[in-house]
PDB file of N, CA and C in Angstrom:
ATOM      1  N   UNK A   1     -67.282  26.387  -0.519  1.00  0.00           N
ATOM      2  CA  UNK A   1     -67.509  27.247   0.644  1.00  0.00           C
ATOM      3  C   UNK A   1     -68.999  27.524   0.787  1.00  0.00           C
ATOM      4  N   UNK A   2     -69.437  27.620   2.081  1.00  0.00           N
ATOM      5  CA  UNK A   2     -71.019  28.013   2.136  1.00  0.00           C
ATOM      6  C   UNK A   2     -71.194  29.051   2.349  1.00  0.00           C
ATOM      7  N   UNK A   3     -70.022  29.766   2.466  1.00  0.00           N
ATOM      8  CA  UNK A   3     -70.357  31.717   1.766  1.00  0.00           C
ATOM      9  C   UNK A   3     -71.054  32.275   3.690  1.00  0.00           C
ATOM     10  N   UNK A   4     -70.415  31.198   4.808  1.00  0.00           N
ATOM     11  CA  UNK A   4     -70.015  31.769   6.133  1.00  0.00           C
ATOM     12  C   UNK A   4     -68.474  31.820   6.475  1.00  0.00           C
ATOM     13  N   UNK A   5     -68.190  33.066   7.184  1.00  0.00           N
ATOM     14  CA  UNK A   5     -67.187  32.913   7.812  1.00  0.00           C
ATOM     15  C   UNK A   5     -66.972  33.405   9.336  1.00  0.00           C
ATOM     16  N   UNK A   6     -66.435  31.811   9.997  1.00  0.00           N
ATOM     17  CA  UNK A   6     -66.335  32.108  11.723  1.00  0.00           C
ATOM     18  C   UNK A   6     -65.363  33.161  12.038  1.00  0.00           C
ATOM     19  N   UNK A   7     -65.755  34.027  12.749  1.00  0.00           N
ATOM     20  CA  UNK A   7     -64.991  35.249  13.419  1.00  0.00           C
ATOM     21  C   UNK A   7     -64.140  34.567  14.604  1.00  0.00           C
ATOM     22  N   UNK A   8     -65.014  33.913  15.441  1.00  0.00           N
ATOM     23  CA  UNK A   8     -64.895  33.852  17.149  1.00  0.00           C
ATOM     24  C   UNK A   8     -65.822  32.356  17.580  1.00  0.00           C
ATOM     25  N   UNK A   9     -65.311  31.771  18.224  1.00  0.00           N
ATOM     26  CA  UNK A   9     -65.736  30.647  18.827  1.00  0.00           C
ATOM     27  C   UNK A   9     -66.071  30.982  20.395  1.00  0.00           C
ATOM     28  N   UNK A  10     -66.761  30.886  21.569  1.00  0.00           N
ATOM     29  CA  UNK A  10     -67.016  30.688  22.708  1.00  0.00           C
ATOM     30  C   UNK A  10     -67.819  29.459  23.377  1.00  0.00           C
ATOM     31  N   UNK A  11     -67.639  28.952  24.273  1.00  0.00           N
ATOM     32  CA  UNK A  11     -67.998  27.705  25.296  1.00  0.00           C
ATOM     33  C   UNK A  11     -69.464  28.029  25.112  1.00  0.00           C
ATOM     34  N   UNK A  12     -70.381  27.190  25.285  1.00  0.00           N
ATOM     35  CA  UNK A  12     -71.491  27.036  25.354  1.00  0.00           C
ATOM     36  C   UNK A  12     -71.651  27.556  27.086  1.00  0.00           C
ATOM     37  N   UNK A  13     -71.071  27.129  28.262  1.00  0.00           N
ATOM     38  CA  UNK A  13     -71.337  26.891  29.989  1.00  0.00           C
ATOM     39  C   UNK A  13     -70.755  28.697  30.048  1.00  0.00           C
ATOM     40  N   UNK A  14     -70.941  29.858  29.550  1.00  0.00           N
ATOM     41  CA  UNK A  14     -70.368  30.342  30.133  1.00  0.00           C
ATOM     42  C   UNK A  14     -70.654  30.751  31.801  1.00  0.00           C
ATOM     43  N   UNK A  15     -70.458  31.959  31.728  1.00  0.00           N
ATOM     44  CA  UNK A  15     -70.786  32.699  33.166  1.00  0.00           C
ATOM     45  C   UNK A  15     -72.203  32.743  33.662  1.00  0.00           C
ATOM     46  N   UNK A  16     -73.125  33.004  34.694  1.00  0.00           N
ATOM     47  CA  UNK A  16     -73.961  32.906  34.298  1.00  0.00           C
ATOM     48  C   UNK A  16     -74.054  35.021  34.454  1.00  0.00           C
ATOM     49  N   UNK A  17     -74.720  35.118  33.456  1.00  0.00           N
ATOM     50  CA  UNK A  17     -75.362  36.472  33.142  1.00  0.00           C
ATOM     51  C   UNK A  17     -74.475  37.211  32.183  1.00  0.00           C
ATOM     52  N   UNK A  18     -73.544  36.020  31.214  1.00  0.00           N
ATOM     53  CA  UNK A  18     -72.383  37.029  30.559  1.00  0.00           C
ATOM     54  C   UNK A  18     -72.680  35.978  29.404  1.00  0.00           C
ATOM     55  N   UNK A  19     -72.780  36.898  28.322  1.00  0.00           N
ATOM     56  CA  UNK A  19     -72.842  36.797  27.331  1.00  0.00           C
ATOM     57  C   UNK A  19     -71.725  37.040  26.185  1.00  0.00           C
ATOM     58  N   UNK A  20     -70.555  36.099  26.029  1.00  0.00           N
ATOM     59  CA  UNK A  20     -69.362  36.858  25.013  1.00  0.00           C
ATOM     60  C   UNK A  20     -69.679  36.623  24.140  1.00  0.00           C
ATOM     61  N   UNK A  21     -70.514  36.001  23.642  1.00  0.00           N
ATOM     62  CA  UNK A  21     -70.038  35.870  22.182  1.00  0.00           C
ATOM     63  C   UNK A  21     -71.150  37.160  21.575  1.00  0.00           C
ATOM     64  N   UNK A  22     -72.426  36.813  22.351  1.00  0.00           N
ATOM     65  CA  UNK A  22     -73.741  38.105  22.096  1.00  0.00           C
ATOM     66  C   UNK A  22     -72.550  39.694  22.014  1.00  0.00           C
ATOM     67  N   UNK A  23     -71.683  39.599  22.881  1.00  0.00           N
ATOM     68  CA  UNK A  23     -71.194  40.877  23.333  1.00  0.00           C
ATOM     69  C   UNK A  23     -69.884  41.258  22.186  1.00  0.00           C
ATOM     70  N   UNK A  24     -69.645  40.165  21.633  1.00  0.00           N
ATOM     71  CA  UNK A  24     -68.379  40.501  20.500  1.00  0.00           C
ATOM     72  C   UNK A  24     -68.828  40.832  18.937  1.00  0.00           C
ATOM     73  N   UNK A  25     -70.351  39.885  19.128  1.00  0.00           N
ATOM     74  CA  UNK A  25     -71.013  40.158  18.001  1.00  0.00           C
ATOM     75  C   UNK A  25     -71.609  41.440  17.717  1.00  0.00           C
ATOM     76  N   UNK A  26     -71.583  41.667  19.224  1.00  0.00           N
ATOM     77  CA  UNK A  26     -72.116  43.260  18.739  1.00  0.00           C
ATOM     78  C   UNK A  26     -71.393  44.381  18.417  1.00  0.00           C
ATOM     79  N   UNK A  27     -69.926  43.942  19.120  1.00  0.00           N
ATOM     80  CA  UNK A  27     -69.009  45.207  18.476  1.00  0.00           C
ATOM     81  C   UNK A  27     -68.632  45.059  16.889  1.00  0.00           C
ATOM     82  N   UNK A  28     -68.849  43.920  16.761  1.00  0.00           N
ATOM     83  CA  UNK A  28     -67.956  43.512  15.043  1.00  0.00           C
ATOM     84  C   UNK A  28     -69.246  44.303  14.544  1.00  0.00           C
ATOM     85  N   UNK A  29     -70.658  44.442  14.701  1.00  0.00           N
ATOM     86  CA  UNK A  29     -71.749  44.843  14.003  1.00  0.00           C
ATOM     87  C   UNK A  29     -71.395  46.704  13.965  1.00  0.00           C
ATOM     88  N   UNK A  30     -70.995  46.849  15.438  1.00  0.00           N
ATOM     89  CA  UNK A  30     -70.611  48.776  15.273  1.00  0.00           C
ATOM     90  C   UNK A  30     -69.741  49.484  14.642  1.00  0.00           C
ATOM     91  N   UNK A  31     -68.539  47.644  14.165  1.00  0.00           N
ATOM     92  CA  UNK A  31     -67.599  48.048  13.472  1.00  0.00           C
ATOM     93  C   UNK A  31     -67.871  47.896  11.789  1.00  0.00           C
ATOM     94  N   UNK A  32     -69.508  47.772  11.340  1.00  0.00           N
ATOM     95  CA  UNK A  32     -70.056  47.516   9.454  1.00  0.00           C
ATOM     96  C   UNK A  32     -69.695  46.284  10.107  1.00  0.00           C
ATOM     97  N   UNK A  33     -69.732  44.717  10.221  1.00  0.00           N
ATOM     98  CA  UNK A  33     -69.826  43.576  10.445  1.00  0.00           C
ATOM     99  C   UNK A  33     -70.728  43.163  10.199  1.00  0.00           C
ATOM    100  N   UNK A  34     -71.356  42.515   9.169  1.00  0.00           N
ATOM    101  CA  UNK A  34     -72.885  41.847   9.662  1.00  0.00           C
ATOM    102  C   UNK A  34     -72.849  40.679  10.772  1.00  0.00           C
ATOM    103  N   UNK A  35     -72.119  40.067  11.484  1.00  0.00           N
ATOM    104  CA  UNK A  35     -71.953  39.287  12.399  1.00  0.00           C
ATOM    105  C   UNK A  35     -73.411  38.800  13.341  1.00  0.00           C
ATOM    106  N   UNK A  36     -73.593  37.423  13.454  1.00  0.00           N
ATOM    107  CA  UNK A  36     -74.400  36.888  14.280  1.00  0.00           C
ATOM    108  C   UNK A  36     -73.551  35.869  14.631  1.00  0.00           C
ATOM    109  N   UNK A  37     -74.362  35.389  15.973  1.00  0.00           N
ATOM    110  CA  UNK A  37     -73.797  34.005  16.684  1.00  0.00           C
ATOM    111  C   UNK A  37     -75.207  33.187  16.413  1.00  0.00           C
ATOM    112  N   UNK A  38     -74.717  32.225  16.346  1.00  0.00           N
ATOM    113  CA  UNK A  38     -75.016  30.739  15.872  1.00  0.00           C
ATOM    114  C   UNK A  38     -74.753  29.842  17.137  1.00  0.00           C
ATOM    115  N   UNK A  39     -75.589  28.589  16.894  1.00  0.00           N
ATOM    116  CA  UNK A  39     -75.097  27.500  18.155  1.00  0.00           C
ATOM    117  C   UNK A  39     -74.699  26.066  16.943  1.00  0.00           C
ATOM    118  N   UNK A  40     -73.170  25.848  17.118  1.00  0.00           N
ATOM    119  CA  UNK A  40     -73.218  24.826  17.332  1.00  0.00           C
ATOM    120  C   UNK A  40     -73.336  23.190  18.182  1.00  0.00           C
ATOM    121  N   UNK A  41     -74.418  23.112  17.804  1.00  0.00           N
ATOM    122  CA  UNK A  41     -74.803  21.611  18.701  1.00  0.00           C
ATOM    123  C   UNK A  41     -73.679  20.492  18.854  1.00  0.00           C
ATOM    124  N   UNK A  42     -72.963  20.334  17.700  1.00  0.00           N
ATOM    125  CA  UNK A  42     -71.877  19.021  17.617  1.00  0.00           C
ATOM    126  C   UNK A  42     -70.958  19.120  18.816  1.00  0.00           C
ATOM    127  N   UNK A  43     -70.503  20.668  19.123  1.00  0.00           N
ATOM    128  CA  UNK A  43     -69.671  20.686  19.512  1.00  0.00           C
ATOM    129  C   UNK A  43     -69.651  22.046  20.941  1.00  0.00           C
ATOM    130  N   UNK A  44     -71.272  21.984  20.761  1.00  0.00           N
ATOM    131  CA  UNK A  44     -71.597  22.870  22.008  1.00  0.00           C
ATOM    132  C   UNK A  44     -70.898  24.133  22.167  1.00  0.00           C
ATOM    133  N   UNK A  45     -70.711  24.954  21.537  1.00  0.00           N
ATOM    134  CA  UNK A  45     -70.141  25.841  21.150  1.00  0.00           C
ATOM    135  C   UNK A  45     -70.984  27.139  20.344  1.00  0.00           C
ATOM    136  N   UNK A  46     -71.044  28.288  20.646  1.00  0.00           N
ATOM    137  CA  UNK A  46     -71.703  29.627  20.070  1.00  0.00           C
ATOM    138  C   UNK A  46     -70.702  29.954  18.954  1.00  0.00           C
ATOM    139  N   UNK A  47     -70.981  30.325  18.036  1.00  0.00           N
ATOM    140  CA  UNK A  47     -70.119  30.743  16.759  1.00  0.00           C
ATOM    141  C   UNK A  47     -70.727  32.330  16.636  1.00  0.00           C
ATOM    142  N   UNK A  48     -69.721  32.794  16.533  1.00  0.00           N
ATOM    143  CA  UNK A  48     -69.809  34.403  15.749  1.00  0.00           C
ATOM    144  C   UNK A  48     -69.432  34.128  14.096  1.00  0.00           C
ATOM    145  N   UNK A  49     -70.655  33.995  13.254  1.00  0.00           N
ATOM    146  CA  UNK A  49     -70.179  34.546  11.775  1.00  0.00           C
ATOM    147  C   UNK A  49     -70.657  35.668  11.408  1.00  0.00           C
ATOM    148  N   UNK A  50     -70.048  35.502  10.042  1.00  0.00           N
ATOM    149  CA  UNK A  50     -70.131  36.501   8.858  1.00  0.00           C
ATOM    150  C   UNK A  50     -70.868  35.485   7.681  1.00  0.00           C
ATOM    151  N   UNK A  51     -71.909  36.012   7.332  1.00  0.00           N
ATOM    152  CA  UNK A  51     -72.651  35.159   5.630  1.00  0.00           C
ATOM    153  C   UNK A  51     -72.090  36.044   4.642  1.00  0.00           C
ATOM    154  N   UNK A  52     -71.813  37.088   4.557  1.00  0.00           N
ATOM    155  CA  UNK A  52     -71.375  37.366   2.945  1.00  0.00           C
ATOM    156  C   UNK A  52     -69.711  37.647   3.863  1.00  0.00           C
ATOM    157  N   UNK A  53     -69.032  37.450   2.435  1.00  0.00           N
ATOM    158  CA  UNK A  53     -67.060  37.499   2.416  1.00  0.00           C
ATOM    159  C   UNK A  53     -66.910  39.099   2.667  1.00  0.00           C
ATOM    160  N   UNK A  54     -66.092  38.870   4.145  1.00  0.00           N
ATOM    161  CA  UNK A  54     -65.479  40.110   4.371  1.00  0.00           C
ATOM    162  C   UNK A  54     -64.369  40.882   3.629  1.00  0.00           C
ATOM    163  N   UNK A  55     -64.787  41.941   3.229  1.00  0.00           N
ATOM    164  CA  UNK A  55     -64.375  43.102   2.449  1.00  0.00           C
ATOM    165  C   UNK A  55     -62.584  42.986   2.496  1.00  0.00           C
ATOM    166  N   UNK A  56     -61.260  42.735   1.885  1.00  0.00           N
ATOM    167  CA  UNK A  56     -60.345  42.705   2.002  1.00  0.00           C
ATOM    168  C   UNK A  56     -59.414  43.555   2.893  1.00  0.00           C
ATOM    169  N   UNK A  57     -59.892  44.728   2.977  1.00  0.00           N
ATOM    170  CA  UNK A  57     -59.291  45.803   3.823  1.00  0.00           C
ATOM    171  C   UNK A  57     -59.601  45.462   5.629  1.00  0.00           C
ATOM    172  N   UNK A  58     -61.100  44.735   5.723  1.00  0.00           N
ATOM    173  CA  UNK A  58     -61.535  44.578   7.066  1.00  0.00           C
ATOM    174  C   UNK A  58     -60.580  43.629   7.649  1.00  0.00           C
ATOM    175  N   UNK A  59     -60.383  42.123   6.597  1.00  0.00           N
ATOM    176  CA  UNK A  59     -60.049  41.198   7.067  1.00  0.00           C
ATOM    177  C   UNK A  59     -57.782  41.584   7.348  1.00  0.00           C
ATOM    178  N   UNK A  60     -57.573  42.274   6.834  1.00  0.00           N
ATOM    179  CA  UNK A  60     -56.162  42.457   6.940  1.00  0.00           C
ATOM    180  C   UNK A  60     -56.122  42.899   7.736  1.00  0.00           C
TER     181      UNK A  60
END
């Protein structure tokens, strides 16, 4: 494991002036989340992770 874990996937084309994945990442952060989005290129796609393993109680 590389010690990320994907929350949320979103389209690269979204809306124009809407930001979901910026906007989900930020609630998982209000909720203790360390969460950022990432771009994957392969597959054109914004990723919401996590770098350190979410706490057992969060993830249930």
């Amino acid at each position: 494991m590389n010690g990320r874990m994907v929350l949320e996937r979103f389209p690269a084309g979204g809306p124009r002036g809407s930001w979901p994945a910026e906007e989900f990442a930020h609630a998982r952060r209000l909720e203790g989340m360390p969460a950022e989005v990432v771009m994957d290129l392969s597959t054109d796609t914004f990723l919401v992770i996590v770098r350190e393993p979410v706490p057992a109680e969060v993830a249930a």
